[in-house]
C-alpha atoms as a PDB file:
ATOM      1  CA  UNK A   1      74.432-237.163  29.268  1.00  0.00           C
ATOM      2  CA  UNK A   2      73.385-236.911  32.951  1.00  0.00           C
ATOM      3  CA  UNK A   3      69.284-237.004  32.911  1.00  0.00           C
ATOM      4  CA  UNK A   4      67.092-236.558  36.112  1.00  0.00           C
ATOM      5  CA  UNK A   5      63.471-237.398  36.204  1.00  0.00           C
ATOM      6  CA  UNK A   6      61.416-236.686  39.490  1.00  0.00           C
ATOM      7  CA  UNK A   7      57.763-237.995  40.399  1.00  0.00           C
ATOM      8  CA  UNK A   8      54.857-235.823  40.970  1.00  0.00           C
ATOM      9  CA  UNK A   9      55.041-232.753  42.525  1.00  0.00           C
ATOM     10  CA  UNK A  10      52.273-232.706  45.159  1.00  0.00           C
ATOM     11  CA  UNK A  11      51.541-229.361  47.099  1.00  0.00           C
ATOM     12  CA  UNK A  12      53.786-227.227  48.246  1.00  0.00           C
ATOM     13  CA  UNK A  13      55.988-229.868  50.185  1.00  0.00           C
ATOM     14  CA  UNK A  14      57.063-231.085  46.750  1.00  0.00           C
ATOM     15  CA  UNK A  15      57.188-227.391  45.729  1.00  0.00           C
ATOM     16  CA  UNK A  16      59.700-226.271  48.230  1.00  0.00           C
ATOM     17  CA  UNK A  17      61.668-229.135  47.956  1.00  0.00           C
ATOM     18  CA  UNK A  18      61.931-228.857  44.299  1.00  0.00           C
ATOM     19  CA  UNK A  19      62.634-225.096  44.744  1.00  0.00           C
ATOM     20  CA  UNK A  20      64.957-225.545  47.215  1.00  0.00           C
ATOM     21  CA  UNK A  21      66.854-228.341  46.356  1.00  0.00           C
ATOM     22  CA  UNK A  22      67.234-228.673  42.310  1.00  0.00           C
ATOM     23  CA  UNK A  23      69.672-225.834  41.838  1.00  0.00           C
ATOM     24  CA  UNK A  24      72.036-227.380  43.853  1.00  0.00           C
ATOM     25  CA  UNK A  25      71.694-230.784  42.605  1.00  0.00           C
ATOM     26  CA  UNK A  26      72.175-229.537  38.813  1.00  0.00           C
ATOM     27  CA  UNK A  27      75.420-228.258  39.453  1.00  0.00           C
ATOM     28  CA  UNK A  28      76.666-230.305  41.802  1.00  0.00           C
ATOM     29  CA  UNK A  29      75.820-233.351  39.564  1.00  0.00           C
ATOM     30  CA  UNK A  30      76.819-231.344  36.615  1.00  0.00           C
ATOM     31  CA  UNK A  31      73.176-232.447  35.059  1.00  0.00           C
ATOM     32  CA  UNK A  32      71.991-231.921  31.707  1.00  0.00           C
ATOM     33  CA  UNK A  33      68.505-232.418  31.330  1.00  0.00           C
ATOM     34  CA  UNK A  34      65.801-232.089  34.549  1.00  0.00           C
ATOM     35  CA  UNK A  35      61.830-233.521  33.632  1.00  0.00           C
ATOM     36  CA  UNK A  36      59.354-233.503  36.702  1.00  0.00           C
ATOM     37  CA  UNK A  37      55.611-234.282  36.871  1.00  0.00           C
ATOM     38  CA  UNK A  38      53.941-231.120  37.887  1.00  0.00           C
ATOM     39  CA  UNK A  39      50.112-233.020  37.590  1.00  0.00           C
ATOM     40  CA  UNK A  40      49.836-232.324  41.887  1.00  0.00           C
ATOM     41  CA  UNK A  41      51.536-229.120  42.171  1.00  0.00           C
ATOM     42  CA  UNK A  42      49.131-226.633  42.441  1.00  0.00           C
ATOM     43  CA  UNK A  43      47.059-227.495  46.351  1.00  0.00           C
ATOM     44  CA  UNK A  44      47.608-231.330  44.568  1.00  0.00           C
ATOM     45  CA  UNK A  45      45.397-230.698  42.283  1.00  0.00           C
ATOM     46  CA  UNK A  46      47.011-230.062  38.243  1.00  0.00           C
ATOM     47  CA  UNK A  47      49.157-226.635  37.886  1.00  0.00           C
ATOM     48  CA  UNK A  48      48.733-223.048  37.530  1.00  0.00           C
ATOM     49  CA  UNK A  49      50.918-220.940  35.622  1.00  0.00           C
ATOM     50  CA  UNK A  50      52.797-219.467  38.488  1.00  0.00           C
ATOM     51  CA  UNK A  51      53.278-222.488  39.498  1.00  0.00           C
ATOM     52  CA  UNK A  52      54.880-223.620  36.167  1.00  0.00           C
ATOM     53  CA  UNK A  53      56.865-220.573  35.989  1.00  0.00           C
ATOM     54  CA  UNK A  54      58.075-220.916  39.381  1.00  0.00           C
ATOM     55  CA  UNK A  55      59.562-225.328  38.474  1.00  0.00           C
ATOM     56  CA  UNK A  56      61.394-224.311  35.566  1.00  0.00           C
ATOM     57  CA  UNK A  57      63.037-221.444  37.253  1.00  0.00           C
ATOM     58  CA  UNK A  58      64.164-223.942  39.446  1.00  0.00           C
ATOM     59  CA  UNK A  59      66.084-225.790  36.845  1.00  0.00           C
ATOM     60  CA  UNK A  60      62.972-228.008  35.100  1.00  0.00           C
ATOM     61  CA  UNK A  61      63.701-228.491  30.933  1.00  0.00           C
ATOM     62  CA  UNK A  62      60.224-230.029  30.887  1.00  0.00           C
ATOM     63  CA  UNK A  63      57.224-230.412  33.086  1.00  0.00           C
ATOM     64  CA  UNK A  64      54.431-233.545  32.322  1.00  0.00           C
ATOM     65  CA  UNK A  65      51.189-233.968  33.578  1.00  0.00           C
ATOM     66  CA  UNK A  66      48.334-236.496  34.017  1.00  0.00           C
ATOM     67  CA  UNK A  67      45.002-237.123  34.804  1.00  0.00           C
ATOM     68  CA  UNK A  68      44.770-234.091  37.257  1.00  0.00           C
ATOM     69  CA  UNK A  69      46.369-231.853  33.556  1.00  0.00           C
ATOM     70  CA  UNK A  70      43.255-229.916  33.526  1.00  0.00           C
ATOM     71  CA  UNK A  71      41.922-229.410  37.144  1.00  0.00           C
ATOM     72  CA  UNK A  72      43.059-225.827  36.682  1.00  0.00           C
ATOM     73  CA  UNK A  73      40.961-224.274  34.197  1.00  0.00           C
ATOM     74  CA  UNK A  74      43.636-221.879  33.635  1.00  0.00           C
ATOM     75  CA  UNK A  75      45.891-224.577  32.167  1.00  0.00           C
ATOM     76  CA  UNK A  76      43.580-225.055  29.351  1.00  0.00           C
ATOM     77  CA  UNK A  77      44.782-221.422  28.147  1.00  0.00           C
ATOM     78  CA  UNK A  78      48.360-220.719  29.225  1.00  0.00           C
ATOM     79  CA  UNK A  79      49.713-224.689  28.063  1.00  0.00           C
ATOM     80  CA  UNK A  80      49.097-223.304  24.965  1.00  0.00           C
ATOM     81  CA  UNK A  81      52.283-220.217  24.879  1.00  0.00           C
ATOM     82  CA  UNK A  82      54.488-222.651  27.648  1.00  0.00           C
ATOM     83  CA  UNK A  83      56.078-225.275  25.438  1.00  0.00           C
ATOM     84  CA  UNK A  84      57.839-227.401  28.192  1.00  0.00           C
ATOM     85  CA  UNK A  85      54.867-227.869  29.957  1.00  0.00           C
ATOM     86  CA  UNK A  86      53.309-231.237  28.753  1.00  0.00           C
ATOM     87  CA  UNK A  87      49.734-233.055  28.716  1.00  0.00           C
ATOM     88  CA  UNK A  88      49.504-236.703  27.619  1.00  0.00           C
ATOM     89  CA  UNK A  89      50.036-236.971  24.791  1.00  0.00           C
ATOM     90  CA  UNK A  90      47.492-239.690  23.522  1.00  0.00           C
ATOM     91  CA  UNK A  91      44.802-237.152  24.581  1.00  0.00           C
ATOM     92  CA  UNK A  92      42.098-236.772  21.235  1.00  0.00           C
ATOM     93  CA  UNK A  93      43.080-234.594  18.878  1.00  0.00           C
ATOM     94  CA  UNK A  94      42.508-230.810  19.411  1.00  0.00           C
ATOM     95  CA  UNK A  95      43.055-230.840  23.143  1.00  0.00           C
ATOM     96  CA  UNK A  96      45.617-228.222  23.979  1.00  0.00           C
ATOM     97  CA  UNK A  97      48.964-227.972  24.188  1.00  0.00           C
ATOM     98  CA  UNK A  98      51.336-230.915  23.121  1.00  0.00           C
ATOM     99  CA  UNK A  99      52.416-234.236  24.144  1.00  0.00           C
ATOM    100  CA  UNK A 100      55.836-233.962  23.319  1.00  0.00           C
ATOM    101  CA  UNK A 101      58.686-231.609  22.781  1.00  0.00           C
ATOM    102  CA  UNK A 102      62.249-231.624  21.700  1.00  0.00           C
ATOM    103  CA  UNK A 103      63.618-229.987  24.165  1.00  0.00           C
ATOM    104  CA  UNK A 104      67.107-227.646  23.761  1.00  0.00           C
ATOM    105  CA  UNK A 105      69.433-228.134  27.112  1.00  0.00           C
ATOM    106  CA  UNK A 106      71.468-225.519  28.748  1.00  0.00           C
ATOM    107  CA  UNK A 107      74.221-228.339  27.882  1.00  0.00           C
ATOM    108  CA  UNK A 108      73.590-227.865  24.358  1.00  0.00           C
ATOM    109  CA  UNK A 109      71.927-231.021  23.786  1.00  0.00           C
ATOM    110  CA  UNK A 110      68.779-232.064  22.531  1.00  0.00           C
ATOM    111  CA  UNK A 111      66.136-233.967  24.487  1.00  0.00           C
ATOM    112  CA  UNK A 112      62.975-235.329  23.118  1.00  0.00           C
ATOM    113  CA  UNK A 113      60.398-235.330  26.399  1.00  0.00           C
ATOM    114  CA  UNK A 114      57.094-237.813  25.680  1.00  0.00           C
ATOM    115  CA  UNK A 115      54.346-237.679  28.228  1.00  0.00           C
ATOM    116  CA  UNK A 116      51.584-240.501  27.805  1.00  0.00           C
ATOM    117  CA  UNK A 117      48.768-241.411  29.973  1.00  0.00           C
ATOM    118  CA  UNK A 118      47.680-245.300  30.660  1.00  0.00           C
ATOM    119  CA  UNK A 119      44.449-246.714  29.781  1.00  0.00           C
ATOM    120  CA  UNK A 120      43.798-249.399  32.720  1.00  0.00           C
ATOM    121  CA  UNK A 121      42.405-248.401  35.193  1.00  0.00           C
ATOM    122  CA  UNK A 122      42.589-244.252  33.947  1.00  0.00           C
ATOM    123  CA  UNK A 123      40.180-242.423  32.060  1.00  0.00           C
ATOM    124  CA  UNK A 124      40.035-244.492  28.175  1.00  0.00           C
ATOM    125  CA  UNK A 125      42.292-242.119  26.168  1.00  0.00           C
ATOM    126  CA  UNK A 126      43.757-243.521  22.831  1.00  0.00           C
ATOM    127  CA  UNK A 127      46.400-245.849  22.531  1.00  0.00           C
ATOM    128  CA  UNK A 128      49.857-244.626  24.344  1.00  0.00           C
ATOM    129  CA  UNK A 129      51.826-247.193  22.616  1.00  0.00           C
ATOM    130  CA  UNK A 130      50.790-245.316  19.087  1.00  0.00           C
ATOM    131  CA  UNK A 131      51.299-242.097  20.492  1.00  0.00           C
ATOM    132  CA  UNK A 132      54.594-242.722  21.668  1.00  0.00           C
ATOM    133  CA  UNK A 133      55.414-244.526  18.467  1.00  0.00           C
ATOM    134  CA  UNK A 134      54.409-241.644  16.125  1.00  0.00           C
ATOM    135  CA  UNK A 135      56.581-239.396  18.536  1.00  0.00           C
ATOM    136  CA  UNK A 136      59.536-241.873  18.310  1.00  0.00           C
ATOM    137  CA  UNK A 137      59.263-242.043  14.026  1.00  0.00           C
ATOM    138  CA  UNK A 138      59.429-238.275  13.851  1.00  0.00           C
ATOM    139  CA  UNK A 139      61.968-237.927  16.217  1.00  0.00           C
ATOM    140  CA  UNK A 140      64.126-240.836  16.462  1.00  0.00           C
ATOM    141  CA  UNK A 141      67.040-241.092  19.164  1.00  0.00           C
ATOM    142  CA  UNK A 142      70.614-240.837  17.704  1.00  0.00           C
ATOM    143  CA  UNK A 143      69.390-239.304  14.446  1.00  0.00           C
ATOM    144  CA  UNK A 144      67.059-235.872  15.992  1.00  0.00           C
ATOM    145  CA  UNK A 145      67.733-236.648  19.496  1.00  0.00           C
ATOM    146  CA  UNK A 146      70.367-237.079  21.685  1.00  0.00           C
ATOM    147  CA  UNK A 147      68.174-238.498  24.802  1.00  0.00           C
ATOM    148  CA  UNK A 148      64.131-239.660  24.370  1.00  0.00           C
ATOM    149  CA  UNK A 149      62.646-239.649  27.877  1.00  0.00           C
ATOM    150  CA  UNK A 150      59.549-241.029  28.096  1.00  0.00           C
ATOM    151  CA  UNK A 151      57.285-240.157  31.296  1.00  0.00           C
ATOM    152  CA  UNK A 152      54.027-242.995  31.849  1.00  0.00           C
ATOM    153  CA  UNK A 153      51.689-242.154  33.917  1.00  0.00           C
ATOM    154  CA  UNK A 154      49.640-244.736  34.546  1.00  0.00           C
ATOM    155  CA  UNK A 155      48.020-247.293  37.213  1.00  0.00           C
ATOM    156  CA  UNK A 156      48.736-250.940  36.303  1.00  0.00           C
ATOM    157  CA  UNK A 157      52.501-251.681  37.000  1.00  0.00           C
ATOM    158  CA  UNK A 158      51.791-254.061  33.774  1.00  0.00           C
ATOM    159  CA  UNK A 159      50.966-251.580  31.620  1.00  0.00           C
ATOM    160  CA  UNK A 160      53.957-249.465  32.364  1.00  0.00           C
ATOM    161  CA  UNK A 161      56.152-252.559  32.251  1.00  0.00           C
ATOM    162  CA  UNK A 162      54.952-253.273  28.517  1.00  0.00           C
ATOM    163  CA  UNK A 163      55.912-249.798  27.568  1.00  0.00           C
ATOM    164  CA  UNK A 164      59.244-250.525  29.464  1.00  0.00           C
ATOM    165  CA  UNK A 165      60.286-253.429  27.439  1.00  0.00           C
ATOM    166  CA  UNK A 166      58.208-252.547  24.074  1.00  0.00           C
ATOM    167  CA  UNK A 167      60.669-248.943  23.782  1.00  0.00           C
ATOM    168  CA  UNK A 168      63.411-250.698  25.163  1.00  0.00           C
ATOM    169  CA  UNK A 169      66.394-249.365  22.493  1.00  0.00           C
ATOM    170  CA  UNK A 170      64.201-246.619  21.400  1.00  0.00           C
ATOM    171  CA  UNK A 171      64.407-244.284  24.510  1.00  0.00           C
ATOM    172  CA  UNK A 172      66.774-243.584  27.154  1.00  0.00           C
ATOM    173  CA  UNK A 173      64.578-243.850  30.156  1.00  0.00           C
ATOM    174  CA  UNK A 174      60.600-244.832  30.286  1.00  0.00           C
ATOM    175  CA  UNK A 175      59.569-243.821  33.636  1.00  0.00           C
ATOM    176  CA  UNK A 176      56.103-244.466  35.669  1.00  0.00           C
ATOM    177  CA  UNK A 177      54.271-241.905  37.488  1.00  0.00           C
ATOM    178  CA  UNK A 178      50.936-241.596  39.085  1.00  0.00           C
ATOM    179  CA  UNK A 179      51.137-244.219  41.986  1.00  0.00           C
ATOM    180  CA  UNK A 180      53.233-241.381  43.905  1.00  0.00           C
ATOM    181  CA  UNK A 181      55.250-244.385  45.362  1.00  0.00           C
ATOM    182  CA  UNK A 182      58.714-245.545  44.421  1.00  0.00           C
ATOM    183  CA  UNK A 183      59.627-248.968  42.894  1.00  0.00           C
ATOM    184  CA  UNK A 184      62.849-250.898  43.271  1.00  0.00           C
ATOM    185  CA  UNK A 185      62.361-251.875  40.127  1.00  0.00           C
ATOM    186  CA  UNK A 186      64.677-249.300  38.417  1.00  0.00           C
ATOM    187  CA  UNK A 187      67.531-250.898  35.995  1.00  0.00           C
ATOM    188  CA  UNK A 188      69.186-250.865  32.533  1.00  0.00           C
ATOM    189  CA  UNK A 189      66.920-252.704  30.165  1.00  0.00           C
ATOM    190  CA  UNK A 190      68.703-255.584  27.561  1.00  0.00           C
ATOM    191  CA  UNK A 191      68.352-252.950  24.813  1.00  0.00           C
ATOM    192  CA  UNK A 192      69.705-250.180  27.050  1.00  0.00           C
ATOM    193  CA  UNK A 193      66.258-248.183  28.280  1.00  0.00           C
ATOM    194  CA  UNK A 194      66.605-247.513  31.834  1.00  0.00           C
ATOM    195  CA  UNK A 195      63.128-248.186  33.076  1.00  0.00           C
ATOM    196  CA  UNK A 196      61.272-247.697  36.677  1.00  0.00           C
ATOM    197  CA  UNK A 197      57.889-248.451  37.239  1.00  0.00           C
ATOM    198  CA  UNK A 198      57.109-245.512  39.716  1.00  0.00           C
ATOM    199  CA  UNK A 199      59.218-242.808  40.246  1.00  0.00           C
ATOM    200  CA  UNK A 200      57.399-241.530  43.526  1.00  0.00           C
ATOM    201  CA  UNK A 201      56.309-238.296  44.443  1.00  0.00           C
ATOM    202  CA  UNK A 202      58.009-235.164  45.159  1.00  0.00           C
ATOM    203  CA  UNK A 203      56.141-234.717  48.384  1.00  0.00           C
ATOM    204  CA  UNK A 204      55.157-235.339  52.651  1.00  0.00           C
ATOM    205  CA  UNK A 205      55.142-239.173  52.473  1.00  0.00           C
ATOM    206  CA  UNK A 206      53.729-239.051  56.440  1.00  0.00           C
ATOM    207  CA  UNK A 207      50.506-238.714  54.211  1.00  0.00           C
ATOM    208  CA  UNK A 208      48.576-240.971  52.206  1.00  0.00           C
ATOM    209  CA  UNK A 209      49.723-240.088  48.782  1.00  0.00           C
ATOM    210  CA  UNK A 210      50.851-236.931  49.229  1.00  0.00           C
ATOM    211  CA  UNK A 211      47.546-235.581  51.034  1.00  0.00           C
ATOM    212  CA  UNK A 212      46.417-235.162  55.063  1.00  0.00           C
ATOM    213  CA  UNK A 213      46.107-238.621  56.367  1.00  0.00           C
ATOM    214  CA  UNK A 214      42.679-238.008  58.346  1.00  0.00           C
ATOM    215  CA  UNK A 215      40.537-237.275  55.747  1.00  0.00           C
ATOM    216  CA  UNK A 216      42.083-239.768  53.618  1.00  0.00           C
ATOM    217  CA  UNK A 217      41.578-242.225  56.568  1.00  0.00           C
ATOM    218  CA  UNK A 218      38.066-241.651  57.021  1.00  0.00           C
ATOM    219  CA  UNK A 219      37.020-241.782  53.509  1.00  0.00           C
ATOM    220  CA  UNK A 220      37.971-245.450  53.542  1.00  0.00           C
ATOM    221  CA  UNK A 221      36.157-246.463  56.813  1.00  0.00           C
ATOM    222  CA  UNK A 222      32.802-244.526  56.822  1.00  0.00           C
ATOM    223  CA  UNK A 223      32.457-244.091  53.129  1.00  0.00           C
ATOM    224  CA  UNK A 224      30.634-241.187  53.303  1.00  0.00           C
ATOM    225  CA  UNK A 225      31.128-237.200  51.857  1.00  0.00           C
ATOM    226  CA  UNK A 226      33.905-235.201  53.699  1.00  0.00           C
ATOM    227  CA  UNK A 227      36.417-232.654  53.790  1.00  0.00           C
ATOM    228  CA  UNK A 228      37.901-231.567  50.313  1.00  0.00           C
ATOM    229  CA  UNK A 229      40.991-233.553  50.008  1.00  0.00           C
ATOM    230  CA  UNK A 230      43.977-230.973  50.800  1.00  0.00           C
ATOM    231  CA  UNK A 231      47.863-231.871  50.649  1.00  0.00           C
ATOM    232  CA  UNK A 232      50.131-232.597  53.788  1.00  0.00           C
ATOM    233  CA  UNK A 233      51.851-230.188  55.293  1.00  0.00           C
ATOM    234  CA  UNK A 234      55.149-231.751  56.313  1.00  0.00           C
ATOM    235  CA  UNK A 235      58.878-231.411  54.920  1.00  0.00           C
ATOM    236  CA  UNK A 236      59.194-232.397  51.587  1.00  0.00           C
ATOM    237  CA  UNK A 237      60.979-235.459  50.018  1.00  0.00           C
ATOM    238  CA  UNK A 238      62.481-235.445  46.444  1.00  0.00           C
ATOM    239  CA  UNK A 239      61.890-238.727  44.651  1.00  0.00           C
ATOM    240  CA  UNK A 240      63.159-239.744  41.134  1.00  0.00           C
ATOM    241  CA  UNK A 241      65.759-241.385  39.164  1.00  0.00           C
ATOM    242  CA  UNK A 242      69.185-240.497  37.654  1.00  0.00           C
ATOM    243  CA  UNK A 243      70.150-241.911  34.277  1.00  0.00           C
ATOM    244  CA  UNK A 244      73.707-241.894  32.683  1.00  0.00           C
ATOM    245  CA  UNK A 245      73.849-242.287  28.520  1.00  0.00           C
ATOM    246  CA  UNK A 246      76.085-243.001  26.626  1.00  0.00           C
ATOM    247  CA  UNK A 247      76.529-239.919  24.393  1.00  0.00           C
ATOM    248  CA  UNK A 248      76.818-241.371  21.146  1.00  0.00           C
ATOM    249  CA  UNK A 249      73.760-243.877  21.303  1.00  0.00           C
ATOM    250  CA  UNK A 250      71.681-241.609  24.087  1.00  0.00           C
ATOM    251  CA  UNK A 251      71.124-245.188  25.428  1.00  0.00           C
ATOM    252  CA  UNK A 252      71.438-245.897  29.390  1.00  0.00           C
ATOM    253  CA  UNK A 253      74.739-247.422  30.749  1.00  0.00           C
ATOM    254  CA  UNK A 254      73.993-246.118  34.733  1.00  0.00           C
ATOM    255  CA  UNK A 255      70.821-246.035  36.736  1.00  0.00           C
ATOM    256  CA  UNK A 256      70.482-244.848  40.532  1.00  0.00           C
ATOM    257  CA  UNK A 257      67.049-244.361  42.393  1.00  0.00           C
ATOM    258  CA  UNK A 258      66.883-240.697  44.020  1.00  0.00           C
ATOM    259  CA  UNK A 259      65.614-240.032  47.523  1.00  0.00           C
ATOM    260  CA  UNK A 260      66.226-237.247  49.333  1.00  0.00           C
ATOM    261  CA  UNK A 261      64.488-236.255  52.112  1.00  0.00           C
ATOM    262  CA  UNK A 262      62.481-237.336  55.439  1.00  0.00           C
ATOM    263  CA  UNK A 263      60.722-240.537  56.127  1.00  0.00           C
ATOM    264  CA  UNK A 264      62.203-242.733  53.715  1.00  0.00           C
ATOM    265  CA  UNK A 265      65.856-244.008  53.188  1.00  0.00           C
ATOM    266  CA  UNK A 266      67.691-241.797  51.251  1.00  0.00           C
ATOM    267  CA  UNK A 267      69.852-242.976  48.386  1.00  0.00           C
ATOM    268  CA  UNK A 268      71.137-240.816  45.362  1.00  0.00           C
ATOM    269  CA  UNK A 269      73.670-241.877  42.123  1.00  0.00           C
ATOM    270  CA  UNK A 270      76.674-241.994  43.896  1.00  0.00           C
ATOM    271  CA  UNK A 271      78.362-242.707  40.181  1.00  0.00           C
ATOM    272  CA  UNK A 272      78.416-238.978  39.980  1.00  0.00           C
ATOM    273  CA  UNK A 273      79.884-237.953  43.566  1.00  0.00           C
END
C-alpha cells in the first residue's frame, strides 16, 4: 500500500495547498490511503465543519486533531455524524467523537487511523500508550487491518520516540505532530514501523509556526497582552511523509519525507516517480 500522512493544517495557506495540491498527488502517486492533521485549519485555531468537508473532498480518508480539537465549539456537535474526523483518542471517556476508525479506502483496503495526544508538556490526558494499545488488540494489523497509522501529537520528541519504538511491528507508520516542524528523523524501524518524530505543518513557514511573525515576535520580547494570534498569509507548503508496505504484513519497507512548497527544500518519494 502507498500511505501519505501530512502535518497540521494551519490557516488557509495549508488549506489551499492541501486543496490544491492532493488530487494531483493521489493519482499521480497512485496513493491509497491520505491522513492529515486538521487541529490548525480553521484561522489556526481547531476545525469547523466546512472546513472538514472541504479536506476530505480533497482526497483526506481521515482527519486527526489535537489540543486545539475543540476551539470550535461547533466541533463538539458535528464530530459526532463525521466519522473520519478524529480527536485523541486517550481523551476521558464520554468526550465526543472517537479516537480511532477503521477506515475503508477507495483502493479497497482497510486502514485503521489512531490519533493520541502526549502527556508532557500537553494538557494531562490518560495514558496514550493504553489507548493505543486497546485500539491495536481490537484491531490488530494483518488480521482486521491492512495498514495501522498511528498520528502522535505531542511535545517531547521523547515521548513520541517511545511510542515509535514501543509499536514498532504493530503499526505501519507512528507519526509526530504538534511541533509544526519537520524532523530528519524519518526511517524504517527494526520491526518495520516507519516512524518520524514531526511531520511539519501544512502551512507559510516565513511565520513562526504557522502564524504572523510580528505578533509572535513581540509576545516574546515585551511579554505583555497583544494582538489575537492570526495565521500567515503567504503560499503554502505541504509537509508529510510517504510510506510504502508491504501488502501482506501492512509493515513499512520504503519511507520518503514530503516537502513541497516555498521556503524549504523540497524533497518527495521519488520510489514512486
Amino acid at each position: 500500500m502507498r500511505l501519505l500522512f501530512l502535518g497540521d493544517i494551519v490557516g488557509r495557506p495549508g488549506r489551499n495547498a492541501v486543496i490544491e495540491r492532493l488530487p494531483g498527488l493521489r493519482d499521480r502517486w497512485r496513493l491509497d490511503c491520505v491522513v492529515i492533521n486538521g487541529e490548525n485549519s480553521a484561522g489556526g485555531f481547531g476545525i469547523n465543519e466546512a472546513i472538514c468537508e472541504e479536506i476530505l473532498a480533497a482526497g483526506a480518508d481521515a482527519i486527526t486533531l489535537g489540543n486545539h480539537s475543540w476551539d470550535q465549539r461547533e466541533t463538539l456537535v458535528f464530530i459526532e455524524r463525521q466519522p473520519r474526523l478524529l480527536r485523541p483518542a486517550n481523551y476521558p471517556a464520554g468526550t465526543p467523537g472517537r479516537g480511532a476508525n477503521l477506515i475503508d479506502t477507495r483502493s479497497g483496503h482497510r486502514v485503521l487511523v489512531v490519533n493520541v495526544m502526549g502527556r508532557l508538556y500537553m494538557d494531562p490526558l490518560d495514558d496514550p500508550f493504553a489507548a493505543v494499545d486497546r485500539e491495536l488488540e481490537t484491531c490488530p494489523m494483518g488480521q482486521v487491518a491492512d495498514a495501522v497509522i498511528i498520528d502522535v501529537h505531542a511535545e517531547a520528541t521523547s515521548e513520541k520516540e517511545a511510542m515509535g519504538h514501543y509499536f514498532d511491528g504493530r503499526a505501519s507508520l507512528v507519526v509526530g505532530t504538534h511541533t509544526h516542524v519537520p524532523t530528519a528523523d524519518h526511517r524504517v524501524l527494526p520491526g518495520g514501523t516507519a516512524y518520524m518524530s514531526d511531520a511539519g505543518m501544512c502551512g507559510d513557514y516565513d511565520s513562526v509556526l504557522g502564524m504572523q511573525k510580528e505578533e509572535s515576535i513581540r509576545r516574546f520580547i515585551q511579554k505583555t497582552p497583544g494582538a489575537r494570534m492570526e495565521p500567515a498569509l503567504g503560499e503554502g507548503t505541504l509537509s508529510g511523509i510517504a510510506v510504502e508496505t508491504d501488502d501482506r504484513t501492512g509493515l513499512a519497507v520504503r519511507v520518503a519525507a514530503l516537502r513541497l512548497g516555498p521556503n524549504l527544500e523540497e524533497t518527495w518519494p521519488r520510489f514512486w516517480d
